[in-house]
Protein backbone atom coordinates (compact mmCIF):
# COMPACT_ATOMS: atom_id res chain seq x y z
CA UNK A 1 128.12 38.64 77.19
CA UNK A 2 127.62 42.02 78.34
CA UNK A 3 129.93 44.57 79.21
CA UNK A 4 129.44 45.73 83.29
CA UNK A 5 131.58 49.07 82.44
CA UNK A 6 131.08 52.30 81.23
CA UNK A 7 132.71 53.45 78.05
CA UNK A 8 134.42 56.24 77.49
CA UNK A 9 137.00 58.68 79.23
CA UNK A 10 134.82 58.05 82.61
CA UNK A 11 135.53 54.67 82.61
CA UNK A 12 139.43 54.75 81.90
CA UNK A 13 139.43 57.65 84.76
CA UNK A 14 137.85 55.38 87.22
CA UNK A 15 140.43 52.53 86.19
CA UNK A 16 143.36 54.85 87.03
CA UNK A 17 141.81 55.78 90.14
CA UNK A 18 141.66 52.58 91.20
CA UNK A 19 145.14 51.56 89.96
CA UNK A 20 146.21 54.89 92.06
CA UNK A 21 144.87 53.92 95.54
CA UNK A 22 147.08 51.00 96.12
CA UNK A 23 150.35 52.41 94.64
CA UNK A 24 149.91 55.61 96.98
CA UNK A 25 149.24 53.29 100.12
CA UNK A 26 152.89 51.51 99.38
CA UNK A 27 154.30 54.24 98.93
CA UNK A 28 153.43 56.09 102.19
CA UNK A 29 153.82 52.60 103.73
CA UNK A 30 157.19 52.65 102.69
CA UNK A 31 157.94 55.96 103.73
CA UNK A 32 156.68 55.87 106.68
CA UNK A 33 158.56 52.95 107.53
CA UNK A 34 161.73 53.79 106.30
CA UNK A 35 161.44 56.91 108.99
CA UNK A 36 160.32 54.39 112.20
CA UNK A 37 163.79 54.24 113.03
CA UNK A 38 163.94 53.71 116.96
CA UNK A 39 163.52 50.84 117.10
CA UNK A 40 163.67 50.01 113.46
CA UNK A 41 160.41 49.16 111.92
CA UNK A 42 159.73 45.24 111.09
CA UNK A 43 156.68 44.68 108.85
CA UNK A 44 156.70 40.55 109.78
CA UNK A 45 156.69 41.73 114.04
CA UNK A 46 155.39 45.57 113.58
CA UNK A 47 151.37 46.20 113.11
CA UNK A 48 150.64 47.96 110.03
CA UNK A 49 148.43 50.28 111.43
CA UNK A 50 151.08 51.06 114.17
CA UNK A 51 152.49 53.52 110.99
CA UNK A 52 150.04 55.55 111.31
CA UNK A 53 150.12 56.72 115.34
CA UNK A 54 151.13 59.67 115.23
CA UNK A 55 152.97 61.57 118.44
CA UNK A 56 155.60 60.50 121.17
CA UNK A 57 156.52 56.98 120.95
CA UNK A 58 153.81 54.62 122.90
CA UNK A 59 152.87 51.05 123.52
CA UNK A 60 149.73 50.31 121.89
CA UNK A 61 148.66 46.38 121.42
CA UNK A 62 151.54 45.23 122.96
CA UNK A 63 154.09 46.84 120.95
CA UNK A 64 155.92 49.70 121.24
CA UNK A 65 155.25 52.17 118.26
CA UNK A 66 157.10 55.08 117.35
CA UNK A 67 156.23 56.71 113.32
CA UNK A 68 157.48 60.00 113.25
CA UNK A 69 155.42 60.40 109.89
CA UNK A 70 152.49 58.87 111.10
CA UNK A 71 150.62 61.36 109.28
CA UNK A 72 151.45 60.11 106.04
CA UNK A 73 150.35 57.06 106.26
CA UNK A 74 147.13 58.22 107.72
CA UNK A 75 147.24 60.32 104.55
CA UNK A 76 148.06 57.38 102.34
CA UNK A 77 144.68 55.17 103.68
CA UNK A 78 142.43 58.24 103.38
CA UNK A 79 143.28 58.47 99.67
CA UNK A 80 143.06 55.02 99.11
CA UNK A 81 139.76 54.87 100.31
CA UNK A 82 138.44 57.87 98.26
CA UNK A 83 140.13 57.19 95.29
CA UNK A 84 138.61 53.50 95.34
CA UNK A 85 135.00 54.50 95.48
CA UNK A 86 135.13 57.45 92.95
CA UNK A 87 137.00 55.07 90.41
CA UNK A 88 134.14 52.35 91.34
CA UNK A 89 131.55 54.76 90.05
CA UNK A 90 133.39 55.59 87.61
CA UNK A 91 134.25 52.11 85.85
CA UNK A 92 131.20 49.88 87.57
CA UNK A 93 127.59 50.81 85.69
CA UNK A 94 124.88 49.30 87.77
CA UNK A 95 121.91 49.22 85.80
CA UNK A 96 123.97 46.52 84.21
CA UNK A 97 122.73 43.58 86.68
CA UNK A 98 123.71 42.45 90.24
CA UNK A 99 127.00 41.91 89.73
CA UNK A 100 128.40 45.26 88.97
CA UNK A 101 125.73 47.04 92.17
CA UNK A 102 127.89 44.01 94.32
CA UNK A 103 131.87 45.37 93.36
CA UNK A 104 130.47 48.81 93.89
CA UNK A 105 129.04 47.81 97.33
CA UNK A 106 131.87 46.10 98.04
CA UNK A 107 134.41 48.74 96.65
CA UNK A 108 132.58 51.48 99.08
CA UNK A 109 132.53 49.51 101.76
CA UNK A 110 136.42 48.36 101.50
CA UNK A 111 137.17 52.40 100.74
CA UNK A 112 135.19 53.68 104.10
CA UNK A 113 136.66 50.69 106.12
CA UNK A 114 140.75 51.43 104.99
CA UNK A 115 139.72 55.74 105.07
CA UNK A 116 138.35 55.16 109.00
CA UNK A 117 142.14 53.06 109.41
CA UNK A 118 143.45 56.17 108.59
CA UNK A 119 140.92 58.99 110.43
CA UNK A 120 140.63 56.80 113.93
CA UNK A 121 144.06 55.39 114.79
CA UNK A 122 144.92 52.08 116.94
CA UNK A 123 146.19 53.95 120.08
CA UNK A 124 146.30 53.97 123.03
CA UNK A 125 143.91 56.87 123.77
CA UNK A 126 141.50 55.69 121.54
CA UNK A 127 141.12 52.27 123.04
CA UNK A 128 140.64 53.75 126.10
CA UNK A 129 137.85 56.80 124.89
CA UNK A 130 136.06 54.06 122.74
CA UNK A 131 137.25 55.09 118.96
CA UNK A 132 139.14 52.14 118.77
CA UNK A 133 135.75 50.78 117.75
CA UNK A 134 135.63 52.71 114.62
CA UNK A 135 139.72 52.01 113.59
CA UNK A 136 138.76 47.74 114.11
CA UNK A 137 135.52 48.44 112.02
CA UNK A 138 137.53 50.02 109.42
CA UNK A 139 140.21 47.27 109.41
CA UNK A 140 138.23 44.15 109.29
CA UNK A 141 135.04 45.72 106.97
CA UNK A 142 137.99 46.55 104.66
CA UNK A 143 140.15 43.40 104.96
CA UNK A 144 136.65 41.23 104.46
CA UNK A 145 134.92 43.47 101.52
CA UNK A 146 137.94 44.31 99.87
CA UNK A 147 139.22 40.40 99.38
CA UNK A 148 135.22 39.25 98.74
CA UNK A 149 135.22 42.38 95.86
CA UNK A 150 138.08 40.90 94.39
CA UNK A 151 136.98 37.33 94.33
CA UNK A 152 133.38 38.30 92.73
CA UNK A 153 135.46 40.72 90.07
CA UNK A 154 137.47 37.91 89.06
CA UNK A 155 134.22 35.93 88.78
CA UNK A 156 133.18 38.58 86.37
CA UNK A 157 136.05 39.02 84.29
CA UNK A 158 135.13 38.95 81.27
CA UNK A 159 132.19 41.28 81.56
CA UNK A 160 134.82 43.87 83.14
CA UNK A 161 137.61 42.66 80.44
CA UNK A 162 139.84 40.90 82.26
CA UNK A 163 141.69 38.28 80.69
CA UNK A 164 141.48 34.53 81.87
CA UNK A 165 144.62 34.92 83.70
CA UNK A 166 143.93 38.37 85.45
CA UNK A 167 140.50 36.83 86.29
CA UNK A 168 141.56 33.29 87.95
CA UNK A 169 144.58 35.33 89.90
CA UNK A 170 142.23 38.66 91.10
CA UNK A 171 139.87 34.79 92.53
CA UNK A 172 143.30 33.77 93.84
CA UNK A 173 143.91 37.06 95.40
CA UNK A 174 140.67 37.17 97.45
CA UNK A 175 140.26 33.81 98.35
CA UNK A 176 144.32 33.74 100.16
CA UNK A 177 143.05 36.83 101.79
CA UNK A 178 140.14 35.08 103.27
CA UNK A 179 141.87 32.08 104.52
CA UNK A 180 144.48 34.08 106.05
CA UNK A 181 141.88 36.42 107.95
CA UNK A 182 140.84 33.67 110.36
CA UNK A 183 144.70 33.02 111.31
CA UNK A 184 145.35 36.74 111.76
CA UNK A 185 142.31 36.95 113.95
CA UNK A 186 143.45 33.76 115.89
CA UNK A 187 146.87 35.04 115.73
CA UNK A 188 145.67 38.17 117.96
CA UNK A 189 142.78 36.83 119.89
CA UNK A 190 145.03 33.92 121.27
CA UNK A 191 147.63 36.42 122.65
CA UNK A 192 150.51 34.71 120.31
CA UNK A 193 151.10 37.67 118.50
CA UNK A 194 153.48 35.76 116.68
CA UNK A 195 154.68 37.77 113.45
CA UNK A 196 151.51 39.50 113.69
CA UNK A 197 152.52 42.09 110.51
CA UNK A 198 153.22 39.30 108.47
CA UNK A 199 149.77 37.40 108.50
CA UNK A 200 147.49 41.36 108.26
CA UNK A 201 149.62 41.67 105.31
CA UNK A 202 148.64 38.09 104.39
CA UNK A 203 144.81 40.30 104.19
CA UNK A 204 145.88 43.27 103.25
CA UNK A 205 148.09 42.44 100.04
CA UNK A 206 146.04 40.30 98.26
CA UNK A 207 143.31 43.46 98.43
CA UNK A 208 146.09 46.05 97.08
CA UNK A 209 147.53 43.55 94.26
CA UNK A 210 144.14 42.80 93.27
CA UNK A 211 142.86 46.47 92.87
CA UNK A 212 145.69 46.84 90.86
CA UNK A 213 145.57 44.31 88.79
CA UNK A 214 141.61 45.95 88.41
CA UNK A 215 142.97 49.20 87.24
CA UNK A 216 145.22 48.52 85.36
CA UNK A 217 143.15 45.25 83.19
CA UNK A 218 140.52 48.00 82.72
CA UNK A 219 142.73 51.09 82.11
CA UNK A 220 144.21 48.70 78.99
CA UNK A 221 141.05 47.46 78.05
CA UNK A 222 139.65 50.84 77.67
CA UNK A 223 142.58 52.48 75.39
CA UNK A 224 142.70 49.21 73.21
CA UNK A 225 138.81 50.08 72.57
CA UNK A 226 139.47 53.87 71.94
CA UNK A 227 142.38 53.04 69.70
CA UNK A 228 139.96 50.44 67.64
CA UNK A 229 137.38 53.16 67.05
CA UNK A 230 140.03 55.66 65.88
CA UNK A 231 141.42 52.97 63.40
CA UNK A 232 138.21 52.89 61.00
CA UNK A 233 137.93 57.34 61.19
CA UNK A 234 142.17 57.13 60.26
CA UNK A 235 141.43 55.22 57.37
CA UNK A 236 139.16 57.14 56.26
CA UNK A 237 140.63 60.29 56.54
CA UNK A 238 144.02 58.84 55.08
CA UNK A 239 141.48 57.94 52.19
């Protein structure tokens, strides 16, 4: 079965790129929220995109926000974004077949959807000069093509080198997403609001674990292939 990676450095690059993204978004998540002090932050109640307003405290979407390092988790979604397309270009060779042009579509369009999170915020001056439109772009094209790209790279996993395991729990990861998008969207568009953090991170999470898991199968895969083509020149030279 044919490979859909490149080989070589590029290829282990674009893995740790793509590893990268999620760990920096948890990170400024976590900072961020560790700072929202007034009233504590709660990511079950809170939006996640509430992180990233940044100014005086304001009600946006029914809840009262206040991150005083809003910025850094704008920041943290920017990078993600970039850091996932390079490392899809990177890894992803599509002259290989349809499969590899559909995680790089997929990739992109998950990396401009979490980067416009982070560029157009969920306030309440955006919702009323329009630009709210790009932030809920941004947020559902990402929490749609980032679970779908996981589901059709665990499909493929052992073209990218995934073992059976990684490969049935990256499908796992995108197909929880999925279901839960419909009860976050009902969740909102009903007016319950009830624990509305918990069920976007019920989208959200499976995306981040599962570009992980991505990064770090094909990081690993890639070293164990350089190390196998050193073996052979070491004997020989030990010869």
């Amino acid at each position: 079965m044919n490979p859909i990676v490149r080989s070589g450095a590029a290829a282990r690059a674009g893995a740790l790129l793509i590893l990268l993204g999620p760990l920096v978004s948890w990170i400024a998540e976590f900072v961020t929220a560790a700072a929202w002090q007034d009233p504590p932050y709660s990511p079950l109640y809170n939006w996640v995109s509430h992180l990233g307003l940044t100014g005086p405290p304001q009600t946006a979407f029914g809840q009262v926000a206040n991150s005083p390092l809003g910025a850094v988790m704008d920041t943290g979604w920017v990078i993600y974004g970039v850091l996932l397309i390079v490392g899809a270009f990177l890894v992803f060779d599509p002259r290989q077949g349809v499969r590899p042009t559909v995680i790089v579509t997929l990739a992109v369009l998950a990396g401009t959807g979490v980067s416009l999170v982070g560029i157009f915020q969920g306030s309440h001056a955006n919702v009323d000069n329009g630009l709210i439109a790009f932030h809920t772009l941004g947020a559902q094209g990402v929490m749609l093509a980032g679970n779908l790209m996981a589901i059709v790279v665990g499909v493929s996993g052992a073209r990218i080198g995934l073992s059976r395991g990684r490969s049935l729990a990256s499908v796992a990861l995108g197909t929880a997403g999925l279901l839960a998008f419909p009860l976050f969207m009902a969740d909102v568009f009903t007016g319950w609001m009830w624990n509305v953090g918990m069920f976007e991170r019920a989208v959200i999470y499976p995306i981040m674990i599962g570009h992980a898991l991505l990064g770090s199968s094909v990081a690993a895969a890639r070293r164990r292939q350089a190390e196998r083509r050193l073996t052979p020149l070491d004997t020989r030279l030990a010869s």
